[in-house]
PDB file of N, CA and C in Angstrom:
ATOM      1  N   UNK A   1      72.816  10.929 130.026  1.00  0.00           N
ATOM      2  CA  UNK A   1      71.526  11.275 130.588  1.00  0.00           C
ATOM      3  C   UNK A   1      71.129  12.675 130.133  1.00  0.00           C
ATOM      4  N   UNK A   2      70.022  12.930 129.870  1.00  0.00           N
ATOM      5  CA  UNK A   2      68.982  14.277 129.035  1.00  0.00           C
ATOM      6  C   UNK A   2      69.298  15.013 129.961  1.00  0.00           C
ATOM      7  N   UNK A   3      69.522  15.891 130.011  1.00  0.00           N
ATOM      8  CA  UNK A   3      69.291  17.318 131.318  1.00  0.00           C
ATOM      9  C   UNK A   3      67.907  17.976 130.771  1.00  0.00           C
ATOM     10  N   UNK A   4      66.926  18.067 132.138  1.00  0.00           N
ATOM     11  CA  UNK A   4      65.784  18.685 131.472  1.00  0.00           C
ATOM     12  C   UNK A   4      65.363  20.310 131.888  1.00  0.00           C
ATOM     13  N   UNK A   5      65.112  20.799 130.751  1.00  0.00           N
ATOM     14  CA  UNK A   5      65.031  22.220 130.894  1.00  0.00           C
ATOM     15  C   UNK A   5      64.271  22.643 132.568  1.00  0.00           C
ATOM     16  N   UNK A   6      64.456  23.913 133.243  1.00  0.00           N
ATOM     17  CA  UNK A   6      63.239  24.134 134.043  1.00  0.00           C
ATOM     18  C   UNK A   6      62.259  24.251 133.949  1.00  0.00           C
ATOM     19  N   UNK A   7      61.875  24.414 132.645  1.00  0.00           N
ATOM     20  CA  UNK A   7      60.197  24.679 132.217  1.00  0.00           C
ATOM     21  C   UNK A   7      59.688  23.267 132.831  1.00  0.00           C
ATOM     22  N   UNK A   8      60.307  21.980 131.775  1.00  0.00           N
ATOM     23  CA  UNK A   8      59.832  21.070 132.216  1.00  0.00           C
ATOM     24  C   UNK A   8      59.391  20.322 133.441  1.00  0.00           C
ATOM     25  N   UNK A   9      60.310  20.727 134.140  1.00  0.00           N
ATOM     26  CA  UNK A   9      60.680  20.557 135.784  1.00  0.00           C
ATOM     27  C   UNK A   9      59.199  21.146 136.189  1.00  0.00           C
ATOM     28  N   UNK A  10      58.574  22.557 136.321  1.00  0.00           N
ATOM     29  CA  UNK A  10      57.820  23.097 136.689  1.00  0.00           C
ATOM     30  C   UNK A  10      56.365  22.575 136.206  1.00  0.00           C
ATOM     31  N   UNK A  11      56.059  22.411 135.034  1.00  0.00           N
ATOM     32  CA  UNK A  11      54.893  21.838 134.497  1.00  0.00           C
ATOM     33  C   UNK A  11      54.671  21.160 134.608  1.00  0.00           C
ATOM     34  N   UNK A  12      54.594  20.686 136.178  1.00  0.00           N
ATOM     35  CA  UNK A  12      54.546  18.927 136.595  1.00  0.00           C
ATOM     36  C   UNK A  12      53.826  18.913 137.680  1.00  0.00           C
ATOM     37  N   UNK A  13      53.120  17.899 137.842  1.00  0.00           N
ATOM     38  CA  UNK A  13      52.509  18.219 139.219  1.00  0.00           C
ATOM     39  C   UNK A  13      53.180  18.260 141.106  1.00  0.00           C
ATOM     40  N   UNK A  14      53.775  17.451 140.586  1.00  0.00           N
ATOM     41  CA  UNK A  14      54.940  17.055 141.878  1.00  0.00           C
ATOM     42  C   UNK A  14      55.842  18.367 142.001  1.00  0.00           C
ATOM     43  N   UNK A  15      56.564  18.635 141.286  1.00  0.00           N
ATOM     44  CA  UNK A  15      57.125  19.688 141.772  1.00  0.00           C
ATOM     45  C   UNK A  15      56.183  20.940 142.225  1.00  0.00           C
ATOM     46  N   UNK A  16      55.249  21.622 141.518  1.00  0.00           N
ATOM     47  CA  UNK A  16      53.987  22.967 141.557  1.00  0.00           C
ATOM     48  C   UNK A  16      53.602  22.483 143.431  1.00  0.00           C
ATOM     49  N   UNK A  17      53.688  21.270 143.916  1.00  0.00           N
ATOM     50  CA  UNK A  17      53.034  20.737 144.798  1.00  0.00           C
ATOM     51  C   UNK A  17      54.179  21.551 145.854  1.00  0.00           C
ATOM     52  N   UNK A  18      55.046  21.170 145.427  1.00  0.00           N
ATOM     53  CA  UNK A  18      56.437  21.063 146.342  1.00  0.00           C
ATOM     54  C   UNK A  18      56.254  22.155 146.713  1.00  0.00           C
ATOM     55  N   UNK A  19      56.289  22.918 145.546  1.00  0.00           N
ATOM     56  CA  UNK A  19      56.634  25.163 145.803  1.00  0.00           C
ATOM     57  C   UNK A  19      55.635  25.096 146.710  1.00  0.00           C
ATOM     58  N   UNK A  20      54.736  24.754 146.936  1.00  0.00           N
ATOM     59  CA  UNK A  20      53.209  25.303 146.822  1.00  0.00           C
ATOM     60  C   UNK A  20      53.473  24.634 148.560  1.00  0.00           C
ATOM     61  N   UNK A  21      53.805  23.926 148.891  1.00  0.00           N
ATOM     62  CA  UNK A  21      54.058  23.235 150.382  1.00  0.00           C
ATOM     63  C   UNK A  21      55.069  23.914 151.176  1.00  0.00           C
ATOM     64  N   UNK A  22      56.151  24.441 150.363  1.00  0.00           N
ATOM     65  CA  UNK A  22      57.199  24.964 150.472  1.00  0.00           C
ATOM     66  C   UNK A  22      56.790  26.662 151.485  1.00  0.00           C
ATOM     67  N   UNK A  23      56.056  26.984 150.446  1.00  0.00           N
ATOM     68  CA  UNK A  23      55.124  28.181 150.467  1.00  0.00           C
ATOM     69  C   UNK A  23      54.191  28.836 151.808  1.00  0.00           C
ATOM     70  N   UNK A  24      53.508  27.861 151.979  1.00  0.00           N
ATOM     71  CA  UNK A  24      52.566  27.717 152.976  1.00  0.00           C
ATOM     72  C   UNK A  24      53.163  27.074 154.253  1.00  0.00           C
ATOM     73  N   UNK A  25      54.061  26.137 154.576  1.00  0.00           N
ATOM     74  CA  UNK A  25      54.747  25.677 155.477  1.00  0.00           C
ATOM     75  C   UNK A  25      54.605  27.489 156.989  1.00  0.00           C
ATOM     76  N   UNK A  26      54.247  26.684 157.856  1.00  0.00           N
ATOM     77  CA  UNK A  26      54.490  27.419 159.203  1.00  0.00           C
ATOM     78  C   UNK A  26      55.329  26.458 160.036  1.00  0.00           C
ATOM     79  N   UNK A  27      56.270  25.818 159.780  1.00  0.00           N
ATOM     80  CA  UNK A  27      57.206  25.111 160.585  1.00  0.00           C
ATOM     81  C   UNK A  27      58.168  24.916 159.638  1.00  0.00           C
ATOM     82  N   UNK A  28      59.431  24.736 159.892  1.00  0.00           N
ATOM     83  CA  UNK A  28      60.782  23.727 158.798  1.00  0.00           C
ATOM     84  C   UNK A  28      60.158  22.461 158.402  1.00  0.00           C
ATOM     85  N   UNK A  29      60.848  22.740 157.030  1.00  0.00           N
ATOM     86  CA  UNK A  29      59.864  21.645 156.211  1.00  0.00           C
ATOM     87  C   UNK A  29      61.725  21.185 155.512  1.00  0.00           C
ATOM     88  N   UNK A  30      61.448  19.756 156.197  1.00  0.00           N
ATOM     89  CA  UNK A  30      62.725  18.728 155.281  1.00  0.00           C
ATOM     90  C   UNK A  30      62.010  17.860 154.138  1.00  0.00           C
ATOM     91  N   UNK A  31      62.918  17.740 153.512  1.00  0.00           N
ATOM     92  CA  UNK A  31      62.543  16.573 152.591  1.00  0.00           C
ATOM     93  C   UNK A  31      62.150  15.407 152.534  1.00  0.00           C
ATOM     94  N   UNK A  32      62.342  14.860 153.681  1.00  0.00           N
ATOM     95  CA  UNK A  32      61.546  13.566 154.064  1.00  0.00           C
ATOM     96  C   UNK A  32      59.949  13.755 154.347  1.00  0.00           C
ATOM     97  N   UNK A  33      59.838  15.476 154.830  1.00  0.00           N
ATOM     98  CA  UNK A  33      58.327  15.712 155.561  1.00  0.00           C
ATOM     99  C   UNK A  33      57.864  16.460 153.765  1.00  0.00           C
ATOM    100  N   UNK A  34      58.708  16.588 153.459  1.00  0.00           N
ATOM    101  CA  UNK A  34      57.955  16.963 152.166  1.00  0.00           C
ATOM    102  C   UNK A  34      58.157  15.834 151.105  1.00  0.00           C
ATOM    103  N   UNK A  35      58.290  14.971 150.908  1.00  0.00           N
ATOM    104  CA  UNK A  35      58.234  13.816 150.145  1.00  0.00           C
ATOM    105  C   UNK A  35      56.647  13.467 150.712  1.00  0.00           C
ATOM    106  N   UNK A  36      56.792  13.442 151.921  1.00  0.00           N
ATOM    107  CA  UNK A  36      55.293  12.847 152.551  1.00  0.00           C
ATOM    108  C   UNK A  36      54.343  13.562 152.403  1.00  0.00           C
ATOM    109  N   UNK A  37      54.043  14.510 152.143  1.00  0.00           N
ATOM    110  CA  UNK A  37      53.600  15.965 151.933  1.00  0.00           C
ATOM    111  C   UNK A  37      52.872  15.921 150.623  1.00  0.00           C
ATOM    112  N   UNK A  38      53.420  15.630 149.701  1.00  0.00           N
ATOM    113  CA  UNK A  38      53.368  15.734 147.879  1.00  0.00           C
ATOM    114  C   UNK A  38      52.547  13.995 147.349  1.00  0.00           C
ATOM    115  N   UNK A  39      53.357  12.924 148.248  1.00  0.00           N
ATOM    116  CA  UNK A  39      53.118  11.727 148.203  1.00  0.00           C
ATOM    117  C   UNK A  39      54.155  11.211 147.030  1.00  0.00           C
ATOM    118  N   UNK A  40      55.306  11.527 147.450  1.00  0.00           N
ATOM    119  CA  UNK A  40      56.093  11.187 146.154  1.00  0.00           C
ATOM    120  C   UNK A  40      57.515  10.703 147.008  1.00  0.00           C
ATOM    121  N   UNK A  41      58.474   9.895 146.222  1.00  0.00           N
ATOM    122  CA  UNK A  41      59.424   9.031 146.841  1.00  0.00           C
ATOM    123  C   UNK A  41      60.020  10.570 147.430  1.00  0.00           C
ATOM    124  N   UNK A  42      61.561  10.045 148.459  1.00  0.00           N
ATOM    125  CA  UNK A  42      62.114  10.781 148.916  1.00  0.00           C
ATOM    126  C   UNK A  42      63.177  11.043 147.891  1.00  0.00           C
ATOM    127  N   UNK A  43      63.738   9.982 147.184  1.00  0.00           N
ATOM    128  CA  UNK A  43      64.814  10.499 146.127  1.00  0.00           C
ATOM    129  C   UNK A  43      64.347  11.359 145.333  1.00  0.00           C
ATOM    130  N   UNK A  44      62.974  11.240 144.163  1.00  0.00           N
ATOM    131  CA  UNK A  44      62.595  11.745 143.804  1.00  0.00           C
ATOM    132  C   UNK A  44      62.354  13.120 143.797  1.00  0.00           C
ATOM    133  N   UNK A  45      62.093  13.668 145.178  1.00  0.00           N
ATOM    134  CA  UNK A  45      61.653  14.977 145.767  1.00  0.00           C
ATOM    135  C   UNK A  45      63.315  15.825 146.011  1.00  0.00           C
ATOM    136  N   UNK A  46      64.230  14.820 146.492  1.00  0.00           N
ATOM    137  CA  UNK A  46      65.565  15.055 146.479  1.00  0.00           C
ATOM    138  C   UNK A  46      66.004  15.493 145.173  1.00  0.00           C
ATOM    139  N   UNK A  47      65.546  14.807 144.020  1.00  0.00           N
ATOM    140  CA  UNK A  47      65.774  14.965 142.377  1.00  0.00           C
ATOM    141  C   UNK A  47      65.788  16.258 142.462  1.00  0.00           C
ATOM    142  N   UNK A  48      64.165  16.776 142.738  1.00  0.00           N
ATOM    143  CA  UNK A  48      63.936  17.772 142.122  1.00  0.00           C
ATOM    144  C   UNK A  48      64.214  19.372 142.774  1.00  0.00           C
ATOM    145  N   UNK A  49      64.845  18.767 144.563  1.00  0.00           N
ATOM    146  CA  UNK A  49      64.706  20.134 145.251  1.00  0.00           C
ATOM    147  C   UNK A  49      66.259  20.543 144.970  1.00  0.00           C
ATOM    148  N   UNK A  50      66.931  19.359 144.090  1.00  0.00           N
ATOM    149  CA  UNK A  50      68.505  20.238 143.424  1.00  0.00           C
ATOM    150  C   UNK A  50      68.259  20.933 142.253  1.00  0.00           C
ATOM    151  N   UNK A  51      67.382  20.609 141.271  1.00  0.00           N
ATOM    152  CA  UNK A  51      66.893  21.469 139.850  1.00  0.00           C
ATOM    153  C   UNK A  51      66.396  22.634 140.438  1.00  0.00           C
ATOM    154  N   UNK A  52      65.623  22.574 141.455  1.00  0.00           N
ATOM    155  CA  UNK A  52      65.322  24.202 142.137  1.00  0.00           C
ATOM    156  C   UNK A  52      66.237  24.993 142.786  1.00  0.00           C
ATOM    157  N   UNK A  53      67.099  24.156 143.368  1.00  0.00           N
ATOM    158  CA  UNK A  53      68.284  24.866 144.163  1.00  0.00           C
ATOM    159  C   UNK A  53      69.435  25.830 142.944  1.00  0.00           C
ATOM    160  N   UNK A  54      69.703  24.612 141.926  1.00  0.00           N
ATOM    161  CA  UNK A  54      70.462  24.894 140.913  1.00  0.00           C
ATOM    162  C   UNK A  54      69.525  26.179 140.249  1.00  0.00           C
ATOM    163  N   UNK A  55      67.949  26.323 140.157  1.00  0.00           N
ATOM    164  CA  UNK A  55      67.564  27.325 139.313  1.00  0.00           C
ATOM    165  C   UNK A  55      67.704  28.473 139.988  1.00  0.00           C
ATOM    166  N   UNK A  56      68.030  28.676 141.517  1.00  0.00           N
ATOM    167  CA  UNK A  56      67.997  29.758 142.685  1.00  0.00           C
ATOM    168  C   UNK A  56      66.338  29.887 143.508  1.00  0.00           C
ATOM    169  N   UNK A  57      65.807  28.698 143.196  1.00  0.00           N
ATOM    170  CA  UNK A  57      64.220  28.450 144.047  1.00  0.00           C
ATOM    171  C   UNK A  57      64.035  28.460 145.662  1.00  0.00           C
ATOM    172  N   UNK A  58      65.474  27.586 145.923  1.00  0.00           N
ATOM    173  CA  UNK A  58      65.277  26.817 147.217  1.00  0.00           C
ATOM    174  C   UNK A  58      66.748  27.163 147.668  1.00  0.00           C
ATOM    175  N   UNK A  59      66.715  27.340 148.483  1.00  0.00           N
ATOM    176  CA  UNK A  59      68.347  26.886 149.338  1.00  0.00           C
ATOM    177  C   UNK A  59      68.012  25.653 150.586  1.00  0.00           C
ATOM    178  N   UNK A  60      69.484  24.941 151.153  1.00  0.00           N
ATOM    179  CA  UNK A  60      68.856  24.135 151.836  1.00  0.00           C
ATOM    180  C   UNK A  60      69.742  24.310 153.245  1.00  0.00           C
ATOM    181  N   UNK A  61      69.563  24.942 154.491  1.00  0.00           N
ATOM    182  CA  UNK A  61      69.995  25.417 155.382  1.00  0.00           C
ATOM    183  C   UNK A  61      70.738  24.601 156.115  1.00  0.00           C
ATOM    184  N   UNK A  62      71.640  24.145 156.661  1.00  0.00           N
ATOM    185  CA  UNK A  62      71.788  22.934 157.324  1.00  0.00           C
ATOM    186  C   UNK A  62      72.093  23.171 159.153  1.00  0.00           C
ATOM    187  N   UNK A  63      71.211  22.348 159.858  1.00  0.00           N
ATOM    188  CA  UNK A  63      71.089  22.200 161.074  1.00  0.00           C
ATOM    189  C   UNK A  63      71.513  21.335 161.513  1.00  0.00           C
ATOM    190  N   UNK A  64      72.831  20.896 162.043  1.00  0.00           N
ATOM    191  CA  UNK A  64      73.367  19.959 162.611  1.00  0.00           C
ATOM    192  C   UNK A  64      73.372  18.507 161.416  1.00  0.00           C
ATOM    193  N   UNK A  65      73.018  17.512 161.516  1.00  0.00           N
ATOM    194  CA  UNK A  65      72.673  16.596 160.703  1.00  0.00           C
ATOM    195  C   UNK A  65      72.051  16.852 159.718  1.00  0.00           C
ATOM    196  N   UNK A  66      70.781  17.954 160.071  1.00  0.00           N
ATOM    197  CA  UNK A  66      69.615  18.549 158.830  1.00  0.00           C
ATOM    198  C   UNK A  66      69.376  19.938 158.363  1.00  0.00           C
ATOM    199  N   UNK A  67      69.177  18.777 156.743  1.00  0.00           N
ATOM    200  CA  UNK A  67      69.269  20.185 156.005  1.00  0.00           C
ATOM    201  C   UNK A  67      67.736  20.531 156.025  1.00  0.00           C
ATOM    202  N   UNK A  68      67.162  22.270 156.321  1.00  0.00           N
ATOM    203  CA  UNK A  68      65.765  22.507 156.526  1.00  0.00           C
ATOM    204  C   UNK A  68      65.944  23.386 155.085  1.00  0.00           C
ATOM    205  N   UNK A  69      64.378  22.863 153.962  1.00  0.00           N
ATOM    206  CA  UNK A  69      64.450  23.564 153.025  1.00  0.00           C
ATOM    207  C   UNK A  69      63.744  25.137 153.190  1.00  0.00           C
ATOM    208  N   UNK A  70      64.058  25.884 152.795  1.00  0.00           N
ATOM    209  CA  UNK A  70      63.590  27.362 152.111  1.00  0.00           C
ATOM    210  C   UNK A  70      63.325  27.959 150.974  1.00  0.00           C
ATOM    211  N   UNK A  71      62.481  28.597 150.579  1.00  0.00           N
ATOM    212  CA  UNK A  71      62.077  29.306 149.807  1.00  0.00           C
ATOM    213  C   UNK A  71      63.021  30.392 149.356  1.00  0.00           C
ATOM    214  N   UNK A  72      63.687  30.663 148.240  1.00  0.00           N
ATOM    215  CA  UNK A  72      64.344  31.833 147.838  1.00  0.00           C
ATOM    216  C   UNK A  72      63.284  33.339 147.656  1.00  0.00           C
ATOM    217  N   UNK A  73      62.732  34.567 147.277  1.00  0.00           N
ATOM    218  CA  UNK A  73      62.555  35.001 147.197  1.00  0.00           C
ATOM    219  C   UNK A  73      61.953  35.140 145.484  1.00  0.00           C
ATOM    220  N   UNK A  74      62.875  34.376 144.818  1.00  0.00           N
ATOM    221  CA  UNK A  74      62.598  33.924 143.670  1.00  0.00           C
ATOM    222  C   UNK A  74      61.760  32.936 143.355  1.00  0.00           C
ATOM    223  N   UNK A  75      61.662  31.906 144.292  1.00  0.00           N
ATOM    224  CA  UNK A  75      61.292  30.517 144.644  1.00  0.00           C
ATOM    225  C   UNK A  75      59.514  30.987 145.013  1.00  0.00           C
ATOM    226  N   UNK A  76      59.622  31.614 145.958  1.00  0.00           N
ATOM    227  CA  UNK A  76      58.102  32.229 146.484  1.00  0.00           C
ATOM    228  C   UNK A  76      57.665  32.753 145.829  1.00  0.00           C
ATOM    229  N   UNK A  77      57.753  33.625 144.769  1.00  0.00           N
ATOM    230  CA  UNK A  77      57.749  34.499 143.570  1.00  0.00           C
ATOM    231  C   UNK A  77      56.646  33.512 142.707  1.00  0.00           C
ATOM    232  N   UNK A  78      57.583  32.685 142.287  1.00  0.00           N
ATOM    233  CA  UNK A  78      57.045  31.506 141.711  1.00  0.00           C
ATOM    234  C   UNK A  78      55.913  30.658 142.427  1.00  0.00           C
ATOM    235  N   UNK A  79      56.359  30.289 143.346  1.00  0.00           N
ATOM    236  CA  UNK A  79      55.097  30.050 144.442  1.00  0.00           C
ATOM    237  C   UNK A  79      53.740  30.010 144.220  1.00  0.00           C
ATOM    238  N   UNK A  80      53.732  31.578 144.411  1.00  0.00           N
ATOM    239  CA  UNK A  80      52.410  32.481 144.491  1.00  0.00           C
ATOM    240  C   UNK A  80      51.657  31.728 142.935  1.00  0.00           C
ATOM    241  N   UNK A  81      52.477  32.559 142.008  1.00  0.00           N
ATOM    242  CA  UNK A  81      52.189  32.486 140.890  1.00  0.00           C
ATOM    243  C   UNK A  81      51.339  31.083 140.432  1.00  0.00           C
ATOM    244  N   UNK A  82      52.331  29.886 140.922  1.00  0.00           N
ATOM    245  CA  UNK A  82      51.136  28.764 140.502  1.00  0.00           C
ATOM    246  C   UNK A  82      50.555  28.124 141.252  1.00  0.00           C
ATOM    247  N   UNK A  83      50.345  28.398 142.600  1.00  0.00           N
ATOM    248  CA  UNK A  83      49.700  28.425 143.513  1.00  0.00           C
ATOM    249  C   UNK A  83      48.121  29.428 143.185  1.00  0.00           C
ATOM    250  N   UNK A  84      48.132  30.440 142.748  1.00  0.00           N
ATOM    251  CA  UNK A  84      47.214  30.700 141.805  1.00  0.00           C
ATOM    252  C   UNK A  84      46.807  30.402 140.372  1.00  0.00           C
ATOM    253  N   UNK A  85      47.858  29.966 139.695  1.00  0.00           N
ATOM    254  CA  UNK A  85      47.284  28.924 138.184  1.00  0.00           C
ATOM    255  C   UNK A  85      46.492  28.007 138.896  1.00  0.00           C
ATOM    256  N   UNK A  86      46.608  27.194 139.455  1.00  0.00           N
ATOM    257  CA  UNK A  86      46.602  25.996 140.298  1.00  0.00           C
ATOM    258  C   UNK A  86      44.804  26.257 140.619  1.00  0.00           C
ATOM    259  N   UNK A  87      44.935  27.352 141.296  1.00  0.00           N
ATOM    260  CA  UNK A  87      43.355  27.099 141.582  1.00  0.00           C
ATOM    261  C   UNK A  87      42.360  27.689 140.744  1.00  0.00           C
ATOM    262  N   UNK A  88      42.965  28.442 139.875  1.00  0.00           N
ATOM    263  CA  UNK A  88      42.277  28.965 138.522  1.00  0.00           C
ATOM    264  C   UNK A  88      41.511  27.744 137.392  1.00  0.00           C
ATOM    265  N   UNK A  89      42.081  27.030 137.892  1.00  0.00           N
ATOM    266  CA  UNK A  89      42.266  25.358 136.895  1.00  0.00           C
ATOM    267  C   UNK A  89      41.038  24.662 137.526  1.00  0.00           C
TER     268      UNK A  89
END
């Protein structure tokens, strides 16, 4: 199986969505509420919140049974950034 760079990962709409939900969230945001969020499967969103974890984007906190995702500092960084491409477009 291809391993795909992070560029690729990012220049996508589904993921830019994710940061961008990630971002703005005023409550814990899991992956099931963010699969629903983006409109994209739950594995899928699972795919991609380990390519972010692995890049240092996201960490994923765990609360008893659940894991609540977060924003790294790096992750929000990024965020911002195409969270403003985004509406420049």
């Amino acid at each position: 199986m291809k391993t795909k760079s992070i560029t690729e990962v990012f220049f996508r709409e589904k993921p830019v969505s994710m940061l961008i939900q990630l971002k703005n969230a005023s409550s814990p945001v899991y992956a099931s509420v963010l699969a629903k969020q983006v409109d994209c499967t739950y594995s899928h969103v699972v795919k991609i919140l380990q390519e972010m974890q692995k890049s240092g984007l996201v960490e994923f906190k765990k609360e008893g049974r659940l894991k609540i995702l977060e924003l790294t500092n790096k992750g929000r960084n990024i965020a911002k950034g195409m969270e403003g491409i985004k509406s420049s477009i």
